[in-house]
Protein backbone atom coordinates (compact mmCIF):
# COMPACT_ATOMS: atom_id res chain seq x y z
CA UNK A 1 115.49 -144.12 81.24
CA UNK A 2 114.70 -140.65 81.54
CA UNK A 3 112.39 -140.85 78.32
CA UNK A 4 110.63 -143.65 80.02
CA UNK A 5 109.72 -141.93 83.26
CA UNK A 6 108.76 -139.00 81.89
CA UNK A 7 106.16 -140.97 79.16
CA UNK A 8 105.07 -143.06 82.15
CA UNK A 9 104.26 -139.49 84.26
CA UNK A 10 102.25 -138.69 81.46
CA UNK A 11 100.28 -141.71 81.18
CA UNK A 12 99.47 -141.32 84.62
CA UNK A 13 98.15 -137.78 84.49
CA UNK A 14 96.06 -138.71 81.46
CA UNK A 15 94.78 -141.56 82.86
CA UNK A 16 93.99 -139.98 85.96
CA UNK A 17 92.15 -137.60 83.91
CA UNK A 18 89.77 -139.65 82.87
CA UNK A 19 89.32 -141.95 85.95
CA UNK A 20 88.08 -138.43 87.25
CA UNK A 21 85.46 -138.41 84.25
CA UNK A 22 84.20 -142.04 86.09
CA UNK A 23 87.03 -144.81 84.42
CA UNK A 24 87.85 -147.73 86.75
CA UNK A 25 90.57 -148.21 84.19
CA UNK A 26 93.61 -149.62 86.64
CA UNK A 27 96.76 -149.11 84.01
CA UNK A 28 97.94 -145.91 86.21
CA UNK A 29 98.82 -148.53 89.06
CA UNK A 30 100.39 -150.92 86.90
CA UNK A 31 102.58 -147.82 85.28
CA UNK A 32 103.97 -146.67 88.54
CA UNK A 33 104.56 -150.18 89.47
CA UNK A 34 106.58 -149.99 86.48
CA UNK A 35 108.13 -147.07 86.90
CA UNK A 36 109.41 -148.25 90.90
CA UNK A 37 110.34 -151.61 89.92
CA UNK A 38 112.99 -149.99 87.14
CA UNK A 39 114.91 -152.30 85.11
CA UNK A 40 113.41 -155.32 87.68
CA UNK A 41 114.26 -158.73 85.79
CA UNK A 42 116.74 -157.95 83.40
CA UNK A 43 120.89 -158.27 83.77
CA UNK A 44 123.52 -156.61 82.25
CA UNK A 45 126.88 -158.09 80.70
CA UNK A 46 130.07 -156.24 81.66
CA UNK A 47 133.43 -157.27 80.25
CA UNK A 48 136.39 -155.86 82.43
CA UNK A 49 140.28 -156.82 81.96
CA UNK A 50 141.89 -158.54 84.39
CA UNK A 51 143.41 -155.80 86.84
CA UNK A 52 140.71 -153.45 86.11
CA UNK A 53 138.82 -153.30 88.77
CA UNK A 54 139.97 -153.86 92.37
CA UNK A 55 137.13 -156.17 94.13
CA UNK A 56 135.76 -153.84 96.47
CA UNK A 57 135.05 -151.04 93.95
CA UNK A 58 133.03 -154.16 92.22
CA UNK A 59 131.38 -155.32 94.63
CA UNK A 60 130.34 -151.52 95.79
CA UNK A 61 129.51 -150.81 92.09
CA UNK A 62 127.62 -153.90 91.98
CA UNK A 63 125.54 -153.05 95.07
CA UNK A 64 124.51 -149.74 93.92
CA UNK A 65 123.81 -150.36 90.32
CA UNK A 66 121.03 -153.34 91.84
CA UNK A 67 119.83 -151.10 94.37
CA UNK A 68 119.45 -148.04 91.42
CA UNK A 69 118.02 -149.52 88.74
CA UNK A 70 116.34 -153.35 90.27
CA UNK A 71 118.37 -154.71 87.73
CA UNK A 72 121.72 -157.29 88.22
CA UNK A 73 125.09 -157.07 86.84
CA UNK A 74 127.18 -159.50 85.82
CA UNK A 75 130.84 -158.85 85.25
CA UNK A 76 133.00 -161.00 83.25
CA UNK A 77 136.72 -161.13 83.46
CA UNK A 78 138.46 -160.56 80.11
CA UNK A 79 142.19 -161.81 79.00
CA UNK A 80 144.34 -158.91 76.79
CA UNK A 81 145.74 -161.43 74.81
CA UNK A 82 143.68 -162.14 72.09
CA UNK A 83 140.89 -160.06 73.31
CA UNK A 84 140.72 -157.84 69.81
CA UNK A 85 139.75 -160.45 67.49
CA UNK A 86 137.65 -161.50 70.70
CA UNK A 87 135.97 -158.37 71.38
CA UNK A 88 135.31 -158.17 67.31
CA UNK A 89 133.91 -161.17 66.96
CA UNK A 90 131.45 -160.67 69.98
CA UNK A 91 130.81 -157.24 68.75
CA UNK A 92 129.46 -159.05 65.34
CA UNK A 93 126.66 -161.15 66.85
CA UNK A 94 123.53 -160.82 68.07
CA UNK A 95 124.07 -160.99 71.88
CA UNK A 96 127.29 -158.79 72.94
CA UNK A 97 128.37 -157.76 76.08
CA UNK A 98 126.51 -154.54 77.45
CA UNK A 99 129.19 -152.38 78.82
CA UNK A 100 132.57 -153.07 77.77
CA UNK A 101 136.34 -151.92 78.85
CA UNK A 102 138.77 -150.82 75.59
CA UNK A 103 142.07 -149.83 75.45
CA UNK A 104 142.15 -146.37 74.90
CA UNK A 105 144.38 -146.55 71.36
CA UNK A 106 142.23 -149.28 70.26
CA UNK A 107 138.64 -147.03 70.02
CA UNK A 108 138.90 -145.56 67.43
CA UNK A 109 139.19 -149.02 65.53
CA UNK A 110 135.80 -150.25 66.79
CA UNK A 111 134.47 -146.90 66.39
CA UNK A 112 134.87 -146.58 62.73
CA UNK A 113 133.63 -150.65 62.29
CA UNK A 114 129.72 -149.47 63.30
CA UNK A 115 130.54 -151.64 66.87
CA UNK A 116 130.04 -148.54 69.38
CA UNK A 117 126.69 -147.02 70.54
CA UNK A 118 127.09 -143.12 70.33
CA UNK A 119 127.52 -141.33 73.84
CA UNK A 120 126.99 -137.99 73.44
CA UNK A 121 123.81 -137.47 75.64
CA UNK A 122 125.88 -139.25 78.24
CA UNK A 123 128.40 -136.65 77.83
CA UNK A 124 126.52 -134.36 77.89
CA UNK A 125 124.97 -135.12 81.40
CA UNK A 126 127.95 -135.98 82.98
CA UNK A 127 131.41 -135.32 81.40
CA UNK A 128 131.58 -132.03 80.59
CA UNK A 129 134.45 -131.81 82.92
CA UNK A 130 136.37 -135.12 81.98
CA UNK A 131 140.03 -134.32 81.85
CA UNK A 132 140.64 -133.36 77.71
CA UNK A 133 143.27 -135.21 76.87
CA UNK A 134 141.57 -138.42 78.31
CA UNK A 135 138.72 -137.54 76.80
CA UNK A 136 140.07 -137.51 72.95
CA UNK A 137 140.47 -140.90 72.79
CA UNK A 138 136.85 -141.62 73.11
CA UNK A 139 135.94 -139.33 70.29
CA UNK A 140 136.16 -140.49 66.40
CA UNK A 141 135.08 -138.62 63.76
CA UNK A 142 133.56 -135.54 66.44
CA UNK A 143 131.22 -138.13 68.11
CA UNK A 144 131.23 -139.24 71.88
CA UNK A 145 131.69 -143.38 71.31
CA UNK A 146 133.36 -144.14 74.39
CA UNK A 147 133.60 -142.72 77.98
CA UNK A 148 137.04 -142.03 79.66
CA UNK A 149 137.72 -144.60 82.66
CA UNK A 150 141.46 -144.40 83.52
CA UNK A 151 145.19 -143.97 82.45
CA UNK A 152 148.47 -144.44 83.39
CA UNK A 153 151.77 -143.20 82.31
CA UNK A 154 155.45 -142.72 83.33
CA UNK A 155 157.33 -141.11 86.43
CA UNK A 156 160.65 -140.75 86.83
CA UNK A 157 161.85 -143.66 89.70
CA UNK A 158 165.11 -142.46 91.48
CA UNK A 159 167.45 -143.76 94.18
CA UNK A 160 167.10 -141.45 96.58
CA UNK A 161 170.59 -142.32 98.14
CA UNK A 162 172.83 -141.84 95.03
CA UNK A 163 171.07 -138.47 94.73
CA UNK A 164 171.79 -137.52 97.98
CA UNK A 165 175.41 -138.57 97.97
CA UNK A 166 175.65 -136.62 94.38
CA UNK A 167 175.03 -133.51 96.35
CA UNK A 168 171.48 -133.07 94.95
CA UNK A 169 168.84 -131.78 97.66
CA UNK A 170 165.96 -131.27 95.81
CA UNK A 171 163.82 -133.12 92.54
CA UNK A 172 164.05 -131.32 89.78
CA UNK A 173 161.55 -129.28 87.24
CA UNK A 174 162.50 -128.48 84.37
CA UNK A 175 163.96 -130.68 81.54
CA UNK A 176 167.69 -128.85 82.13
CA UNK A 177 167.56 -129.18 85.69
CA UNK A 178 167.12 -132.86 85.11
CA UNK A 179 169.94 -133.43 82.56
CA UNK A 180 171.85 -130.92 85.43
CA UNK A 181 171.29 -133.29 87.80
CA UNK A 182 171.97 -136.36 86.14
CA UNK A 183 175.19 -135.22 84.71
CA UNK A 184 176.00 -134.45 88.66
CA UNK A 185 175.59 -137.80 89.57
CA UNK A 186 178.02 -139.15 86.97
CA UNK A 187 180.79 -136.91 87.82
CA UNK A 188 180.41 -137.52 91.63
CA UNK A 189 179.55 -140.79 92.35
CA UNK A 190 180.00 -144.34 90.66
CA UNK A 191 176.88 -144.58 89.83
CA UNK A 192 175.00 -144.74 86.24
CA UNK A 193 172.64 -141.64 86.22
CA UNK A 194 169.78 -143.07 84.56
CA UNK A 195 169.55 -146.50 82.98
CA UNK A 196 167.46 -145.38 79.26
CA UNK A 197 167.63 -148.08 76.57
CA UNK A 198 167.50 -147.09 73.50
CA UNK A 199 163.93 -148.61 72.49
CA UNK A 200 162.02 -146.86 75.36
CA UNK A 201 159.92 -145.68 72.95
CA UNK A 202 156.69 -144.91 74.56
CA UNK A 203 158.85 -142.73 76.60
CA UNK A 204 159.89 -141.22 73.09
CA UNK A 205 155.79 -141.13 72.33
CA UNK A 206 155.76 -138.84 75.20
CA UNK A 207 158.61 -136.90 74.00
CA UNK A 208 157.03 -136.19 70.66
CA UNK A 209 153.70 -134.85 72.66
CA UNK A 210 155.41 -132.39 74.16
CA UNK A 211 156.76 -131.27 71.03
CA UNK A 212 153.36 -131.15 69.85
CA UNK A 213 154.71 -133.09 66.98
CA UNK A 214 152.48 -135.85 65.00
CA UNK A 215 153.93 -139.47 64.02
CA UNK A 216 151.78 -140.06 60.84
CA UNK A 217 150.54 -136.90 58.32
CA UNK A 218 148.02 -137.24 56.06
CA UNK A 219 148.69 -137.07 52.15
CA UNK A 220 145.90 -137.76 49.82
CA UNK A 221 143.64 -140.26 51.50
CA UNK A 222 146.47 -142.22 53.31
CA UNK A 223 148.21 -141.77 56.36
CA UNK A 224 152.00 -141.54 55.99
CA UNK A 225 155.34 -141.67 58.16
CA UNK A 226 155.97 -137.97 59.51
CA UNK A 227 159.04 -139.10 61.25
CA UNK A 228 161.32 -136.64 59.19
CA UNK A 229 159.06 -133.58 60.61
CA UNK A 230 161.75 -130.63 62.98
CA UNK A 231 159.38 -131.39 65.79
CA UNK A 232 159.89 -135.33 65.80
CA UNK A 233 163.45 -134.77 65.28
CA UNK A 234 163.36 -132.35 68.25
CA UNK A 235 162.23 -135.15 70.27
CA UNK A 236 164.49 -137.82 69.48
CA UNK A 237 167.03 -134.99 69.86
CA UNK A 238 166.46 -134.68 73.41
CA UNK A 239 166.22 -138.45 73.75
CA UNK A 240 169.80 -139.09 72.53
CA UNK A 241 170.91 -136.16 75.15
CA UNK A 242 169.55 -138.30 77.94
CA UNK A 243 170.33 -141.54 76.45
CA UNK A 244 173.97 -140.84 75.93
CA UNK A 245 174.29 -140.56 80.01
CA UNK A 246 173.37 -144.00 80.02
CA UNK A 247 175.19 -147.95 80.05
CA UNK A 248 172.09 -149.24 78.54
CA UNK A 249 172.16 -150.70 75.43
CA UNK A 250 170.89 -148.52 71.98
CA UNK A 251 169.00 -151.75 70.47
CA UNK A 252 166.52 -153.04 73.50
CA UNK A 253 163.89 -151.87 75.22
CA UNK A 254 162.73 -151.06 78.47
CA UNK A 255 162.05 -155.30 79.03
CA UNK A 256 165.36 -156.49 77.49
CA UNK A 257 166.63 -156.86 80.63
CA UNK A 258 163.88 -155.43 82.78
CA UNK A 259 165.36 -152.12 83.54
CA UNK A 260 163.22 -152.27 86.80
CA UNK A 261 165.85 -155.60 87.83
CA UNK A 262 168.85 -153.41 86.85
CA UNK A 263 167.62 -150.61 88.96
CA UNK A 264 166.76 -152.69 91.66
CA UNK A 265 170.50 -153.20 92.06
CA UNK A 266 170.80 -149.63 93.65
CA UNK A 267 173.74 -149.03 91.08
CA UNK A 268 171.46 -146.75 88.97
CA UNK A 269 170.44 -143.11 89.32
CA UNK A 270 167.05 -143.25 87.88
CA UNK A 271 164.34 -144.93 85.36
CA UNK A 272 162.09 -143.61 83.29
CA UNK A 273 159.08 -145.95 83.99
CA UNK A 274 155.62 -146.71 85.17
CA UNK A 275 154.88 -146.65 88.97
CA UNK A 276 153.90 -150.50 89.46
CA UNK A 277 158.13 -150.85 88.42
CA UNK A 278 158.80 -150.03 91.56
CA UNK A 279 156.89 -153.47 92.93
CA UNK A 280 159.03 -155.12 89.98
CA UNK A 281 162.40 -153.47 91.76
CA UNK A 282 161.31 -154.35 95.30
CA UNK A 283 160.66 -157.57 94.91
CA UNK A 284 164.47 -158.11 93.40
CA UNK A 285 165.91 -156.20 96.15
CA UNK A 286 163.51 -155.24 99.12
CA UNK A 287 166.62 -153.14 100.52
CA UNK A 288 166.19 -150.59 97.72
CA UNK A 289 162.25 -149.44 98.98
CA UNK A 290 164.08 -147.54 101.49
CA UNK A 291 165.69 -145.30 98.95
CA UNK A 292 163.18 -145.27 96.29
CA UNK A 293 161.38 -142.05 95.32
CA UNK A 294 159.66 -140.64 92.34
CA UNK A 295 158.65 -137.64 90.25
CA UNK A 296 157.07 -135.98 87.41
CA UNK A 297 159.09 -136.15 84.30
CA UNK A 298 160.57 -132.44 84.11
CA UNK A 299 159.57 -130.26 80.66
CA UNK A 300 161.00 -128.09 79.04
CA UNK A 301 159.79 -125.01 81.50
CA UNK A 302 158.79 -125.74 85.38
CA UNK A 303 154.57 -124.87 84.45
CA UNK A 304 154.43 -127.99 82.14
CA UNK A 305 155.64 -131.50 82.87
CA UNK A 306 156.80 -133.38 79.98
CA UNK A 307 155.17 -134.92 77.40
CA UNK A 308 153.92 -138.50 78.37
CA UNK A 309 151.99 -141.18 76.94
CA UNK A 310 148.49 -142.58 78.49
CA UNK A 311 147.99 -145.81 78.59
CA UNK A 312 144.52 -146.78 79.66
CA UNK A 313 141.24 -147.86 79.15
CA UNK A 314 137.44 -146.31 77.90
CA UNK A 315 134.18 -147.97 78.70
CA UNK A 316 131.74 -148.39 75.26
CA UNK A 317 128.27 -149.96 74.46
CA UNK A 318 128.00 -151.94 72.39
CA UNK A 319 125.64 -150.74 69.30
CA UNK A 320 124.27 -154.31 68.97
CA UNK A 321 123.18 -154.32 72.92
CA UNK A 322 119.41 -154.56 73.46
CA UNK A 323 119.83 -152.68 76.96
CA UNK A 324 121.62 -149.58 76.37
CA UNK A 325 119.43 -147.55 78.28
CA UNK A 326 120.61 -149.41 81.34
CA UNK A 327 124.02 -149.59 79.99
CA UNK A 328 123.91 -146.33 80.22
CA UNK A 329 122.56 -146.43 83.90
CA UNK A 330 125.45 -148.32 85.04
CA UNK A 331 127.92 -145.68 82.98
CA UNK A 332 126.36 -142.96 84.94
CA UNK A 333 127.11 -144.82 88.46
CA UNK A 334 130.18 -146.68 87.49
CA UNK A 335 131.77 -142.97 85.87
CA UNK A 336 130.09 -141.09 88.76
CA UNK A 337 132.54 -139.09 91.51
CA UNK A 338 132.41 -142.09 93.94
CA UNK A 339 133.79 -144.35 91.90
CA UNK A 340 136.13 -142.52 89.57
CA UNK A 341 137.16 -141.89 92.80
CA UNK A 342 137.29 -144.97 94.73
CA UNK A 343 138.66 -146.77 91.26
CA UNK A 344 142.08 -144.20 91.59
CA UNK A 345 142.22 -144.61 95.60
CA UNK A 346 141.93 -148.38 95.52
CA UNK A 347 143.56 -149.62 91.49
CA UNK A 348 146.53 -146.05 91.83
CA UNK A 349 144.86 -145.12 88.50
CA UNK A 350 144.47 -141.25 87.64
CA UNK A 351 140.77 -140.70 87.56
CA UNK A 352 138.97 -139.19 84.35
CA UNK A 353 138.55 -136.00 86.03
CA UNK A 354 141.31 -133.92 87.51
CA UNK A 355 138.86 -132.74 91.01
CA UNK A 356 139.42 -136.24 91.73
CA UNK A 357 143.30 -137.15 92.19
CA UNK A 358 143.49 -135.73 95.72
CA UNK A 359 141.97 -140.02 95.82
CA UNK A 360 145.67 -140.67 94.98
CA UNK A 361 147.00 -139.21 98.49
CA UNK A 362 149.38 -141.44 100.07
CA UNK A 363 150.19 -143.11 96.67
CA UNK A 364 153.73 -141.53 95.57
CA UNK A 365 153.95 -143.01 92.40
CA UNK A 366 150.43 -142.27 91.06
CA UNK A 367 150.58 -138.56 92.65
CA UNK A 368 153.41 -138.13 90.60
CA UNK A 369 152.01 -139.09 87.16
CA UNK A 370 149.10 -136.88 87.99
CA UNK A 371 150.24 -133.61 86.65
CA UNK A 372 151.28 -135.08 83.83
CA UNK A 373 147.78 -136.56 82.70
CA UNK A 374 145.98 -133.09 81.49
CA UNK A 375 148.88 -132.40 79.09
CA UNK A 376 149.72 -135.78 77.92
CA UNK A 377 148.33 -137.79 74.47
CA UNK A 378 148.88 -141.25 72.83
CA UNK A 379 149.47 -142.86 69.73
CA UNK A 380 147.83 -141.92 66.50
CA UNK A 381 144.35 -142.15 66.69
CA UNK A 382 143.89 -144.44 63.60
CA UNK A 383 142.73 -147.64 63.05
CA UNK A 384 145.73 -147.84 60.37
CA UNK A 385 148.24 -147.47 63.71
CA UNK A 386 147.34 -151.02 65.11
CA UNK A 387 150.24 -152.55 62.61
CA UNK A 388 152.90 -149.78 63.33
CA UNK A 389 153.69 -151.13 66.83
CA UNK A 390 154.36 -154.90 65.53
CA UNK A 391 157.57 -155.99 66.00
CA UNK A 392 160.02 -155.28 64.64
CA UNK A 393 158.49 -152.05 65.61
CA UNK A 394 160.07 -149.33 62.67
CA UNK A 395 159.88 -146.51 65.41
CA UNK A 396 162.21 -148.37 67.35
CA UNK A 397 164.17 -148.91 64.70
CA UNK A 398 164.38 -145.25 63.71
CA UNK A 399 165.48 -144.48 67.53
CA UNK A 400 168.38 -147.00 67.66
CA UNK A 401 169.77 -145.67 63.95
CA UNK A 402 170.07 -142.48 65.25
CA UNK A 403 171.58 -143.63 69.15
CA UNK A 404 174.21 -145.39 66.67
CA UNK A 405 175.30 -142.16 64.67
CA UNK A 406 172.92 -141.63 62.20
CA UNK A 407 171.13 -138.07 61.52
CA UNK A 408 167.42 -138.19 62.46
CA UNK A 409 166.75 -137.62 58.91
CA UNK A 410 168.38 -140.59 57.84
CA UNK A 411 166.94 -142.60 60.21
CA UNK A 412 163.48 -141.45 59.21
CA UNK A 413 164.70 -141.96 55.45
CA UNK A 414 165.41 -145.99 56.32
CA UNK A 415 162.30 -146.76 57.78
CA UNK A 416 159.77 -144.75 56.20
CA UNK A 417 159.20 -147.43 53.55
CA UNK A 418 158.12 -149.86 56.16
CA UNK A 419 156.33 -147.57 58.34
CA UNK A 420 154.24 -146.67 55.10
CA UNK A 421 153.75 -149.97 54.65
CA UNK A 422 152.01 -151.04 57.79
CA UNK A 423 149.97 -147.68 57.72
CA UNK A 424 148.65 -149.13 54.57
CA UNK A 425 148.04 -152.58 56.46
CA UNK A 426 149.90 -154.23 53.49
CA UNK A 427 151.97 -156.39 55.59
């Protein structure tokens, strides 16, 4: 757009010129016409998941973008199940959507398949302060495909009660404090200290972060399982250590039962979990909101949280729109400090930017998965990942091998055949 106005000031001035020289040539009215009546007549396709967007951040989005630009919006709700092959085959024709929401894991993918326009000047104008780690997802190859919306990741959820009767006055911060603590609560009380089945493994995802260890390596022109690296095994090391405190059984994950439902039971120390949980546990017990509190997974030193994983979303264009100028436009509004902000006030999402989480006050779950956000990562950012995390999941089976006695190296040893295997999407 800014191209545009600044050929259509020129146009004027020229013309002008020459009306001055005795023209009664009329374009300069019809240019600024132009230039005030914007994007007038056109509309622009959004796709947002459902949950994305709370409706008063739409409609406020919506109002401004029309009043910016003259142009409307229209904002269609998308499904996540099935909405890859979806997205791809829309991404394929001649008529996509605009503006589009992606998972943040799945960029890359589209990225590298020609579907994404390329950002940078967009960065460039307004995201040079975009939280890093947010921001890595939206990069492939060093260029700027995507823009940073929102994430999520885990807290710690603890019954505030069972702590207090274990004698513990005070959340912890580091990673020894926490096993401290926990260990406390068996020896005191009849309580289990934390309920941690053995297939958490996006907790584990986080754990190998903030190890600064790396799942796949690359050898040759192929990515390969690095699940036998001292880092990895450092981080399943320190998930057996926690795990080991716990009733929960070594082959299930978080879902199988819903360890929100078993907490809910106010039998349980603490989760490991994501902050809507605690809706999950209310609902099953209302008496347990009384005693329900939450904090920032402890690192290994109090100036770091832990490693966690972000889940979230990026907003593209699509290469194949015939509006990304005003695609663009709405980015700028949509990604602007109103409302990143009003999006984390209103949906308890952390914000692209950390200036804006003091728009999670009041909200005790999201404020404490906050700090964890500038130091946390995700998955692999591969297109070859995608197959990695079908079930059975070979990371999950790596975790319960070594829960059940094995060394770390021998787990790694048992599954790296498989995991190679789905790297090399030969499944």
């Amino acid at each position: 757009m800014k191209r545009k106005l600044i050929a259509a000031i020129g146009a004027v001035v020229m013309i002008g010129s020459i009306a001055a020289c005795g023209s009664d040539d009329d374009s300069s009215s019809k240019k600024a016409s132009s230039a005030k009546d914007g994007y007038k007549g056109q509309t622009l396709t959004v796709w947002v998941m459902d949950g994305s967007t709370p409706d008063q951040w739409q409609k406020d989005l919506t109002a401004a973008f029309e009043k910016k630009t003259k142009a409307k919006v229209k904002f269609e709700i998308q499904q996540w199940n099935g909405i890859q092959q979806k997205l791809t085959t829309a991404l394929s024709e001649s008529n996509p959507p605009d503006v589009f929401e992606v998972g943040n894991t799945q960029t890359a993918s589209y990225a590298q398949s020609g579907g994404l326009a390329d950002l940078g000047d967009l960065k460039s104008s307004i995201g040079t302060d975009w939280t890093e780690s947010m921001n890595k997802a939206a990069v492939v190859d060093g260029k700027q495909y995507a823009a940073p919306w929102f994430v999520l990741n885990r807290v710690v959820l603890y019954n505030k009660k069972i702590w207090k009767d274990a004698g513990i006055t005070d959340t912890p911060k580091t990673r020894d404090e926490f096993y401290k603590d926990l260990k406390q609560i068996g020896d005191k009380t009849k309580a289990e200290p934390i309920y941690l089945p053995g297939q958490n493994w996006y907790h584990f995802v986080g754990l190998t972060i903030g190890e600064g260890a790396e799942l796949v390596k690359k050898d040759g022109d192929k990515y390969v399982s690095n699940l036998a690296d001292p880092k990895v095994t450092a981080a399943m090391e320190t998930y057996k250590k926690f795990q080991d405190l716990s009733k929960a059984p070594k082959d299930k994950d978080e879902a199988t039962p819903q360890q929100a439902d078993v907490f809910a039971k106010g039998k349980t120390g603490a989760i490991i979990g994501m902050g809507w949980e605690a809706g999950t546990a209310i609902k099953a017990n209302p008496a347990i909101e009384k005693d329900l509190g939450y904090f920032t997974i402890p690192g290994a030193t109090a100036d770091k949280p832990e490693g966690v994983f972000l889940g979230g979303s990026n907003l593209a264009v699509a290469e194949g729109s015939k509006k990304q100028d005003l695609a663009k436009e709405f980015l700028k509004i949509a990604l602007s400090d109103q409302f990143e902000g009003q999006l984390a006030k209103e949906g308890g999402v952390i914000p692209n930017k950390s200036a804006l989480e003091s728009n999670l006050d009041g909200n005790a779950a999201a404020q404490a998965a906050a700090p964890a956000a500038a130091t946390g990562g995700t998955t692999p950012l591969i297109p070859e990942w995608a197959p990695v995390e079908n079930a059975p999941n070979p990371i999950k089976t790596y975790m319960t091998a070594v829960l059940k006695g094995k060394s770390p190296a021998e787990a790694a040893k048992q599954v790296e055949g498989e995991f190679n295997k789905r790297l090399s999407q030969q499944q």
